[in-house]
N, C-alpha and C. Protein backbone atom coordinates (compact mmCIF):
# COMPACT_ATOMS: atom_id res chain seq x y z
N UNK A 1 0.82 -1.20 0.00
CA UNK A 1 0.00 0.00 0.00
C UNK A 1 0.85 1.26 0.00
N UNK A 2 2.11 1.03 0.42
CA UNK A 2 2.64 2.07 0.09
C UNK A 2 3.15 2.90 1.49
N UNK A 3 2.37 2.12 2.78
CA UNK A 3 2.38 3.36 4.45
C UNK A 3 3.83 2.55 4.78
N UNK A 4 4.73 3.28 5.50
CA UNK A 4 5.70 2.80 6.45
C UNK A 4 5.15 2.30 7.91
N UNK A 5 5.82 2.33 8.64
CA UNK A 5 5.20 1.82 9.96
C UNK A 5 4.55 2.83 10.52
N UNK A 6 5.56 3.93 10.59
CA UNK A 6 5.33 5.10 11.41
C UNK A 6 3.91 5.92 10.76
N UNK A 7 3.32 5.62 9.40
CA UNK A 7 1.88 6.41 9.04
C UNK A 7 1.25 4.98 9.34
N UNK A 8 1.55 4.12 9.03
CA UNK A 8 0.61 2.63 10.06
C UNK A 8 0.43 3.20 11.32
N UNK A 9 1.22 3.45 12.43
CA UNK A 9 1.19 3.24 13.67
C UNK A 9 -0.37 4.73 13.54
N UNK A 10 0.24 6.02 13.19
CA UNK A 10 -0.17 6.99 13.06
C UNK A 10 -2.12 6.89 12.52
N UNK A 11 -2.59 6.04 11.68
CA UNK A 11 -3.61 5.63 11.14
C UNK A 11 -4.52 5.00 11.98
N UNK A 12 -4.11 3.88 12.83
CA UNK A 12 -4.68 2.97 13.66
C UNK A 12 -4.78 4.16 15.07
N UNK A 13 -3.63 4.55 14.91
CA UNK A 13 -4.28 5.63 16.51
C UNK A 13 -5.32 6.55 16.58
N UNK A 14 -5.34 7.21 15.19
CA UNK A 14 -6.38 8.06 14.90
C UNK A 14 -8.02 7.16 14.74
N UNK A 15 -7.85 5.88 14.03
CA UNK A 15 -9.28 4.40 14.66
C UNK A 15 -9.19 4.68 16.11
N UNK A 16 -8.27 4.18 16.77
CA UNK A 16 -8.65 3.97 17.95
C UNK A 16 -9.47 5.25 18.51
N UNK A 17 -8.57 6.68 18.59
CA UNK A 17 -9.16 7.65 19.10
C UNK A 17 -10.73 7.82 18.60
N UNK A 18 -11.15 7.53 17.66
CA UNK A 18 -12.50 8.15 17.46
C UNK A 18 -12.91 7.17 17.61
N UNK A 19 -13.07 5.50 17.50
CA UNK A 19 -14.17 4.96 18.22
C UNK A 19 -13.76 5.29 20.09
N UNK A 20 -13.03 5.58 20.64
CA UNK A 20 -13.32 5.56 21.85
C UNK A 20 -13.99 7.04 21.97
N UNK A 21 -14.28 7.89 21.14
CA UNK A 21 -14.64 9.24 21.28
C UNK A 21 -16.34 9.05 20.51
N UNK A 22 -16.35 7.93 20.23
CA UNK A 22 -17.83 8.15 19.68
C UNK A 22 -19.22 8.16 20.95
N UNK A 23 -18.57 7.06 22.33
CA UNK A 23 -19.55 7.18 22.79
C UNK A 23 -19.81 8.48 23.72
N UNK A 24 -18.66 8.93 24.04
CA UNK A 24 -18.39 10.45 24.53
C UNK A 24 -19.33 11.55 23.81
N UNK A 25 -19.25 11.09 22.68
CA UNK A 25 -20.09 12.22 21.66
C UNK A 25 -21.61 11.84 21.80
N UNK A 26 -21.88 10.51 21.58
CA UNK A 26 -23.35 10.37 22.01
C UNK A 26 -23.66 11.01 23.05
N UNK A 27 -23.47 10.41 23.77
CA UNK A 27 -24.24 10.89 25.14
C UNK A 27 -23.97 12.22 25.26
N UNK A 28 -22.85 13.07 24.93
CA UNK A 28 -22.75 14.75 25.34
C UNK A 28 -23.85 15.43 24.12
N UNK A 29 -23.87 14.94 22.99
CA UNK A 29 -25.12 15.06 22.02
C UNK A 29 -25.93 14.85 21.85
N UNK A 30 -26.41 13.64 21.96
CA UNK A 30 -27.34 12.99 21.39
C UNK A 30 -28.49 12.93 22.74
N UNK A 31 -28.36 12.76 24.02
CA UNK A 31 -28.68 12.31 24.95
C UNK A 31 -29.92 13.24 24.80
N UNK A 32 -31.10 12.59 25.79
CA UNK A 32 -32.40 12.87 25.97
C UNK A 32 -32.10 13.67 27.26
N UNK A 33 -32.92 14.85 27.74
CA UNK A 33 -33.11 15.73 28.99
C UNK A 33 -33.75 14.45 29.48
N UNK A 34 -32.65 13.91 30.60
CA UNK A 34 -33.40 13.09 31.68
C UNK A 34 -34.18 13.87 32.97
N UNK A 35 -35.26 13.38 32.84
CA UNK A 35 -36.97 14.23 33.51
C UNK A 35 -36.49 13.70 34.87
N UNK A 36 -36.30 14.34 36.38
CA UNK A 36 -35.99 14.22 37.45
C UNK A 36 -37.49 14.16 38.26
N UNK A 37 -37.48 13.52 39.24
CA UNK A 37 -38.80 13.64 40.14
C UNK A 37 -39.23 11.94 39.86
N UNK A 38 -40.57 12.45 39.18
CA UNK A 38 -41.42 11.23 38.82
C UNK A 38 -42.60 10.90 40.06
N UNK A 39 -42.76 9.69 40.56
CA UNK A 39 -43.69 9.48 41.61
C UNK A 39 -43.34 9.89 42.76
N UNK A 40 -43.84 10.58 43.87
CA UNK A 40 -43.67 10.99 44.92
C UNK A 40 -43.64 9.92 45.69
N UNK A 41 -42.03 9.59 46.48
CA UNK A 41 -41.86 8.16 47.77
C UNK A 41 -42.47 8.17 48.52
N UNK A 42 -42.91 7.21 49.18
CA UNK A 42 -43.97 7.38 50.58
C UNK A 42 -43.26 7.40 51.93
């Protein structure tokens, strides 16, 4: 393909970083206003 190690190594880090940054992004985005309260405890 043509990469040396060092744009290999460089490629796979930049995979890694964004799937571990995807679920970070859900939830700081995507997430629903969780509704506090609900039924009053007895």
């Amino acid at each position: 393909m043509g990469l040396n190690s060092n744009d290999l190594k460089l490629l796979s880090a930049l995979v890694v970083a964004v799937f571990l940054a995807i679920p970070y992004m859900k939830g700081k985005y995507f997430s629903k206003p969780v509704k506090r309260g609900g039924a009053p405890r007895a």
